[in-house]
C-alpha atoms as a PDB file:
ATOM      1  CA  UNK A   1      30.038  -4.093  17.905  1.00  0.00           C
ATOM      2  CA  UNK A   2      31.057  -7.529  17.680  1.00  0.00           C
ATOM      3  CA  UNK A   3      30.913  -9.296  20.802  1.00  0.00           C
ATOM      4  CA  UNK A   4      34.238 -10.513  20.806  1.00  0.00           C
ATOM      5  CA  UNK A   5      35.722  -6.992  20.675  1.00  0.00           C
ATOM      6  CA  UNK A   6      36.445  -4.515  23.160  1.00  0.00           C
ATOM      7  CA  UNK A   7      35.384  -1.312  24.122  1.00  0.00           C
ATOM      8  CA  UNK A   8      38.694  -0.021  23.254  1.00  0.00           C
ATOM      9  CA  UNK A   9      39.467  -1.973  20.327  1.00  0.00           C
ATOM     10  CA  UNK A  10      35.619  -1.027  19.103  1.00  0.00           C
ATOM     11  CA  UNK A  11      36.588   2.924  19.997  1.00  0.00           C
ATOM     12  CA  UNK A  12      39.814   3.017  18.535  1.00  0.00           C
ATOM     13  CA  UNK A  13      38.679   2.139  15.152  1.00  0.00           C
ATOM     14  CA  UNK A  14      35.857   4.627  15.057  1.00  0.00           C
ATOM     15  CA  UNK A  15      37.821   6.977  16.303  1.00  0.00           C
ATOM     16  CA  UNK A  16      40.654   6.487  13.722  1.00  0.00           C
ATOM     17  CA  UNK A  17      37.822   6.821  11.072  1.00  0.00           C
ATOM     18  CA  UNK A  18      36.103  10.212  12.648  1.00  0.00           C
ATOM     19  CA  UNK A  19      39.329  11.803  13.035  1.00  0.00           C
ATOM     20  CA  UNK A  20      40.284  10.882   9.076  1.00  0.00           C
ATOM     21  CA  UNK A  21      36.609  11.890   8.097  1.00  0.00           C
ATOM     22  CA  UNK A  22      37.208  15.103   9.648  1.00  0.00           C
ATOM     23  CA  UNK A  23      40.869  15.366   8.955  1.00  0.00           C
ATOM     24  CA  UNK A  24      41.915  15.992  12.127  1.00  0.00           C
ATOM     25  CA  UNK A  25      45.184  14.844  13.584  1.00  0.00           C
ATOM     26  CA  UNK A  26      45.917  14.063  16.903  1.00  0.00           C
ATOM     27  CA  UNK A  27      49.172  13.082  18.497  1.00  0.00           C
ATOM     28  CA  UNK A  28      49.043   9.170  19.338  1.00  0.00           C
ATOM     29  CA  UNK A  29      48.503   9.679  23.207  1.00  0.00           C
ATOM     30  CA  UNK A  30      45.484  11.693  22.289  1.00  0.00           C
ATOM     31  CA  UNK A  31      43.928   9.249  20.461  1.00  0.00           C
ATOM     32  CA  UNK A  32      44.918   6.623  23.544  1.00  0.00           C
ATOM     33  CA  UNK A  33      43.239   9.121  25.922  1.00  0.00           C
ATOM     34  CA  UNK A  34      40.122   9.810  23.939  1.00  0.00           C
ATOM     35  CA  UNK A  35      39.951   5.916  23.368  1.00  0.00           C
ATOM     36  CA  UNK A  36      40.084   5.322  27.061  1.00  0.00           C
ATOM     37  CA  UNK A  37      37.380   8.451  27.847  1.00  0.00           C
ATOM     38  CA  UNK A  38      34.907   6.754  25.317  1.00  0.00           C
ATOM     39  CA  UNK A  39      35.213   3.657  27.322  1.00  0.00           C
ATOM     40  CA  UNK A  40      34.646   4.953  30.333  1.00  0.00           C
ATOM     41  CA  UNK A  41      31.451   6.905  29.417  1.00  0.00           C
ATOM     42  CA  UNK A  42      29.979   3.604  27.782  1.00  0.00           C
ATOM     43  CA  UNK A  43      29.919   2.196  30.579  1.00  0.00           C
ATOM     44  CA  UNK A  44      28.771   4.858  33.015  1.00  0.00           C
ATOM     45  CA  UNK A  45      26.321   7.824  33.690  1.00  0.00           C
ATOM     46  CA  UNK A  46      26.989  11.074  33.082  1.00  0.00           C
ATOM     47  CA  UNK A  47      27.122  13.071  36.493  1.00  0.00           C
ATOM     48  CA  UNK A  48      24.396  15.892  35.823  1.00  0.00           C
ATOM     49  CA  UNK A  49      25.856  18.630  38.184  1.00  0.00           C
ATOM     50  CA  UNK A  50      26.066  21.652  36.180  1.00  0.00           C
ATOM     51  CA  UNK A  51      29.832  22.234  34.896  1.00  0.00           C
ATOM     52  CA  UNK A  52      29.698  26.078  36.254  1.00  0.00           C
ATOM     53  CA  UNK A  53      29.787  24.985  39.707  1.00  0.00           C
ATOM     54  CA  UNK A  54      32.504  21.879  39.222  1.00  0.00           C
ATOM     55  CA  UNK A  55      34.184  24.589  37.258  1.00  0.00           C
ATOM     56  CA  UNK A  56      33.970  26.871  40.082  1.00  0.00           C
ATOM     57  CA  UNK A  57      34.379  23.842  42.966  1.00  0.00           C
ATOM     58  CA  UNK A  58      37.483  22.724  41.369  1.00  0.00           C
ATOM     59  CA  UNK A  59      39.318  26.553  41.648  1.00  0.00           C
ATOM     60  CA  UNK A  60      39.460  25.989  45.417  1.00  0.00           C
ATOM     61  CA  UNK A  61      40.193  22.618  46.138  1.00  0.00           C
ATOM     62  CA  UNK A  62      43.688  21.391  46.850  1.00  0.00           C
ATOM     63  CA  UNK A  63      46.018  20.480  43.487  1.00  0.00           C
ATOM     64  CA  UNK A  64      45.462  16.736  43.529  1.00  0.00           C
ATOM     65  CA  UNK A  65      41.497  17.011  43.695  1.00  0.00           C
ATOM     66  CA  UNK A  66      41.473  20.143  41.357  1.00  0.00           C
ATOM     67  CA  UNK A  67      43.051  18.642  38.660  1.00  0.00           C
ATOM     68  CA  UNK A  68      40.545  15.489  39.244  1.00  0.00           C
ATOM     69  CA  UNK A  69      37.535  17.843  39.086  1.00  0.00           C
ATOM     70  CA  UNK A  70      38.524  19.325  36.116  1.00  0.00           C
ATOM     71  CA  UNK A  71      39.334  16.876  34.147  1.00  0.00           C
ATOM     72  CA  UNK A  72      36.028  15.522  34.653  1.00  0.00           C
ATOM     73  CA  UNK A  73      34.767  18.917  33.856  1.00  0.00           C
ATOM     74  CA  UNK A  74      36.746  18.456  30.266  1.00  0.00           C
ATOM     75  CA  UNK A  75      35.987  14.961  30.134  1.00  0.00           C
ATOM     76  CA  UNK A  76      32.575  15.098  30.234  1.00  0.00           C
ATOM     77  CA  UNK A  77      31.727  18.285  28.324  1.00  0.00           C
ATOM     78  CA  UNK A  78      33.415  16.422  25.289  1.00  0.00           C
ATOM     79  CA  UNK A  79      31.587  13.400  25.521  1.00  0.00           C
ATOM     80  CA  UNK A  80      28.260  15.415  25.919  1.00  0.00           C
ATOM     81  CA  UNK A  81      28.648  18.023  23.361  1.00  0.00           C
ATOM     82  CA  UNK A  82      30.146  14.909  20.859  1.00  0.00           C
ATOM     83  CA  UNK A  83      27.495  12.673  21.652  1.00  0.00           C
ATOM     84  CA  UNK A  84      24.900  14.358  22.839  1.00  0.00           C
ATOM     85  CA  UNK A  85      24.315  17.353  20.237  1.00  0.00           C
ATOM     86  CA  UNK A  86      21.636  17.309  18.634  1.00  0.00           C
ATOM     87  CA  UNK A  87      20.185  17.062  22.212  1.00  0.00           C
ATOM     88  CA  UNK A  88      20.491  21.043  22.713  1.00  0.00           C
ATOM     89  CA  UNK A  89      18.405  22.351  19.914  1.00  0.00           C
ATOM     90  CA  UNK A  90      16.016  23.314  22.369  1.00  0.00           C
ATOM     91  CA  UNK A  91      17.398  23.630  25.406  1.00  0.00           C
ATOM     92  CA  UNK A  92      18.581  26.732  27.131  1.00  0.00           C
ATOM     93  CA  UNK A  93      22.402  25.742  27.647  1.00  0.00           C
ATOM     94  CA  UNK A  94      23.488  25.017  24.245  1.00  0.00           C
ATOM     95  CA  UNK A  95      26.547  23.020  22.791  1.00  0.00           C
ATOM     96  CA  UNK A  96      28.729  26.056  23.301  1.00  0.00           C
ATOM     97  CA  UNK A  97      28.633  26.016  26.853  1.00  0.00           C
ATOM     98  CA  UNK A  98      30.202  22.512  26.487  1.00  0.00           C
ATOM     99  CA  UNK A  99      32.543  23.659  24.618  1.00  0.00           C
ATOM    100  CA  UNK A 100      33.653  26.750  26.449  1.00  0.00           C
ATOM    101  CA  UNK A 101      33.564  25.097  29.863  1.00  0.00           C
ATOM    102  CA  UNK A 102      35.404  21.849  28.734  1.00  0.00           C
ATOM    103  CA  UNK A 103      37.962  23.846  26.649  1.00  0.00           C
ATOM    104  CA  UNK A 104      38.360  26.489  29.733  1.00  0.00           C
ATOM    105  CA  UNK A 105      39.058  22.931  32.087  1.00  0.00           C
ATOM    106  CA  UNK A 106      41.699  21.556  29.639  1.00  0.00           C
ATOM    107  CA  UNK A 107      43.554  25.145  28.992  1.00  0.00           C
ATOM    108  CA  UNK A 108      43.854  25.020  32.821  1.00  0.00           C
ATOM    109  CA  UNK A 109      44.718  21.145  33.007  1.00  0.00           C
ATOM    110  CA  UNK A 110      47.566  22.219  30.773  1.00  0.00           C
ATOM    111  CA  UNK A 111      48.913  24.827  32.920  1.00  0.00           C
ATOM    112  CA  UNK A 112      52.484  24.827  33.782  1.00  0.00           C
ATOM    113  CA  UNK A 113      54.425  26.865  36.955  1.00  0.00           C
ATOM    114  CA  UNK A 114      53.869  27.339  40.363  1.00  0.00           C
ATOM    115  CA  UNK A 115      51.535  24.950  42.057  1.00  0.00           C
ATOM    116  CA  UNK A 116      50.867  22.503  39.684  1.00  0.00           C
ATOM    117  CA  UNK A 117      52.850  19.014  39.590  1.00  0.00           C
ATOM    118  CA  UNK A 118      54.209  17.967  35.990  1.00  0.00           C
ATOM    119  CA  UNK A 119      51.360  15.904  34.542  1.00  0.00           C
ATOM    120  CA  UNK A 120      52.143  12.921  31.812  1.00  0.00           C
ATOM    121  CA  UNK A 121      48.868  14.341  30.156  1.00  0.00           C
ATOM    122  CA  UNK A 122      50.034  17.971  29.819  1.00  0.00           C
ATOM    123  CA  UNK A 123      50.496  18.609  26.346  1.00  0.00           C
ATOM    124  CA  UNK A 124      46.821  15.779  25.790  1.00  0.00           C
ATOM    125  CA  UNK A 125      45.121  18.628  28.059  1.00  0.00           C
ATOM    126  CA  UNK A 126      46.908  20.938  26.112  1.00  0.00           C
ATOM    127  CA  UNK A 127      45.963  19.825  22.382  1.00  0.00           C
ATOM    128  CA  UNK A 128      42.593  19.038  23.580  1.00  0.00           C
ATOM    129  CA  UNK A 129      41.806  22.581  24.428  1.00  0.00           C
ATOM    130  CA  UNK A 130      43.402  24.445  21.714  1.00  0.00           C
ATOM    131  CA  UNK A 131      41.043  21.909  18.998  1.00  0.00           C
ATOM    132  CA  UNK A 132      38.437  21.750  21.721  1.00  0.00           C
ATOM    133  CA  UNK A 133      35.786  22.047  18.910  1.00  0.00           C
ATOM    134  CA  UNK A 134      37.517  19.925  16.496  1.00  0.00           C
ATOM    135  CA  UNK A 135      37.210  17.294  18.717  1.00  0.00           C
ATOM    136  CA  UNK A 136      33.756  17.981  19.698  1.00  0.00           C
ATOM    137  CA  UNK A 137      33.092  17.389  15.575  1.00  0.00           C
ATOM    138  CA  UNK A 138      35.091  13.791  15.763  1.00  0.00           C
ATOM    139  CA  UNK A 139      33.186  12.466  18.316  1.00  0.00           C
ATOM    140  CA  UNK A 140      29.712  13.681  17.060  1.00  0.00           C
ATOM    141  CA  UNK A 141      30.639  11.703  13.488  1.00  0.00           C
ATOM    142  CA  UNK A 142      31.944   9.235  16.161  1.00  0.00           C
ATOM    143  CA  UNK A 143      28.542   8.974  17.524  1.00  0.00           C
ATOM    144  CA  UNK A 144      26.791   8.482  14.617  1.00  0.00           C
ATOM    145  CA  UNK A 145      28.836   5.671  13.739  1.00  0.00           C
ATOM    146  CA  UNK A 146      27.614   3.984  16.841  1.00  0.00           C
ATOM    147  CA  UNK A 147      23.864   4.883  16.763  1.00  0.00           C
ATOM    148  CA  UNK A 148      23.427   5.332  12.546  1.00  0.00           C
ATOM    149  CA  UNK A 149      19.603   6.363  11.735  1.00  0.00           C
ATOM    150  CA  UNK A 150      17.173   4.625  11.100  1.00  0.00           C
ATOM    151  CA  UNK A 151      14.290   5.658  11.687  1.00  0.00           C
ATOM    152  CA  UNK A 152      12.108   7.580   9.823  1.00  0.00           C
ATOM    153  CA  UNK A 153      12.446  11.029  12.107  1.00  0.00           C
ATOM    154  CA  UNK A 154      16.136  10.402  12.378  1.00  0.00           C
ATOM    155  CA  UNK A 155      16.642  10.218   8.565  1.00  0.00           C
ATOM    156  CA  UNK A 156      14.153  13.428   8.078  1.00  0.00           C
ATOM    157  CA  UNK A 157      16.671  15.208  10.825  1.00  0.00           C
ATOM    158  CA  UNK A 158      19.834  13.711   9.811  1.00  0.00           C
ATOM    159  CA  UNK A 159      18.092  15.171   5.787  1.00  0.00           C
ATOM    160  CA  UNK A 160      17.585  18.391   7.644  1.00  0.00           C
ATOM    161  CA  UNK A 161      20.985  19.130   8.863  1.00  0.00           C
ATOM    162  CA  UNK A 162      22.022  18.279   5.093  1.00  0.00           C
ATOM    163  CA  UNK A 163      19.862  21.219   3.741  1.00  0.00           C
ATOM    164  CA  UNK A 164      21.338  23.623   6.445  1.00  0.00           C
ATOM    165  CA  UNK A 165      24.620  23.075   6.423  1.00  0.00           C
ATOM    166  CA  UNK A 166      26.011  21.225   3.330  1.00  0.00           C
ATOM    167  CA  UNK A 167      27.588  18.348   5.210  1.00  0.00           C
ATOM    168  CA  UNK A 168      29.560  16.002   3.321  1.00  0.00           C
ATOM    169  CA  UNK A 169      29.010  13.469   6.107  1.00  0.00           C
ATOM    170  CA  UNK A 170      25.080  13.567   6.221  1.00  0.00           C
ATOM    171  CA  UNK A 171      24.955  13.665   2.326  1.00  0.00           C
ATOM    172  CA  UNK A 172      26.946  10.339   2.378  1.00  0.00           C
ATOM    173  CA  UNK A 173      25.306   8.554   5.208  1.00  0.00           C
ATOM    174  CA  UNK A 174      21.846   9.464   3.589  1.00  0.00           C
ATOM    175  CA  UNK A 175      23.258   7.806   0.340  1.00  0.00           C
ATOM    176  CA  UNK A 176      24.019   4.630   2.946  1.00  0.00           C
ATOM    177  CA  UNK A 177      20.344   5.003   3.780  1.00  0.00           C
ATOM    178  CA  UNK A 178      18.885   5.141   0.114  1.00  0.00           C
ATOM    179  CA  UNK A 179      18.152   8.682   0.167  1.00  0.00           C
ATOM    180  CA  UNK A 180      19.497  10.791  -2.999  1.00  0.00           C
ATOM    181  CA  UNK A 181      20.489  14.664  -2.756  1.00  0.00           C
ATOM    182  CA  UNK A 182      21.002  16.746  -5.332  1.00  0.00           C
ATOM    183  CA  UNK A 183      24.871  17.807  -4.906  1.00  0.00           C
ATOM    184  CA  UNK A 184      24.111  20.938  -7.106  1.00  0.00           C
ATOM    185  CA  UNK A 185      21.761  22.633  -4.544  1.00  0.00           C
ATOM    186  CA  UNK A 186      24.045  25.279  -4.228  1.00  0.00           C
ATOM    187  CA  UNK A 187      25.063  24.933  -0.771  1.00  0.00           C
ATOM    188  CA  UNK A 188      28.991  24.460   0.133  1.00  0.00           C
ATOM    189  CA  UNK A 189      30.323  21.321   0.869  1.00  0.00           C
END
């Protein structure tokens, strides 16, 4: 990042690039809101509470403070399971707890009827849960934007995930890192 830039202006580029990388389109206040989450999380911790119990804290608090908790509930299991992964390869909550709790959070952010107050970020909270995994995709390319490999164990992983899965992503940033893969290996890309 160059220091001259902002967070946001740094974010919104990336993003832009993930989301055409992945070819996934997002209305324009998405992208705005996604900009501003990145932000925020660079420049903060990551509250550790297990999402089950915000999930659950959030059903019984008043409408003002519900919504609150779970957007944070959203917000947070996107930038974890985007940016945070490959973290849960051995772990015993996986990336699809992330995903299910932030995309449960969202669905319910998007809510309209009885009780709820008409939010400016309905239909965000809305397209952010229906493409909840999409999303989760554009901000782990995202990521790896930020923090490319280079060492030798992130190469051999980022070589690994290649083998498994096909990924037109690590095949080119392994090419970026000198590292030539046979396209023909018979796996789908």
């Amino acid at each position: 990042m160059d220091s001259t830039e902002t967070l946001e202006s740094f974010f919104w580029e990336k993003l832009g690039t993930a989301l055409r990388d992945q070819r996934v389109e997002a209305d324009a206040l998405t992208e705005h809101y996604l900009v501003q989450l990145l932000a925020a999380y660079a420049t903060q911790q990551v509250d550790d509470t297990p999402l089950a119990l915000k999930l659950l804290s959030a059903q019984n608090a008043p409408p003002t403070e519900r919504r609150r908790r779970l957007r944070e509930v959203g917000d947070t299991s996107l930038f974890v399971s985007g940016f945070w992964s490959d973290s849960f390869a051995r772990r015993v909550v996986d990336v699809d707890y992330y995903i299910g709790m932030g995309g449960t959070a969202y669905g319910e952010l998007a809510r309209t009827g009885a009780g709820w107050a008409p939010d400016p970020f309905g239909d965000v909270y809305g397209e952010l849960a229906e493409n909840f995994g999409r999303f989760v995709q554009v901000l782990t390319v995202l990521s790896r934007y930020c923090a490319p490999a280079s060492a030798p164990q992130d190469i051999l992983r980022l070589y690994e995930k290649y083998r498994t899965t096909g990924s037109r992503w690590a095949a080119s940033r392994l090419a970026a890192l000198g590292v030539m893969v046979n396209p023909d290996s018979g796996l789908s890309q």
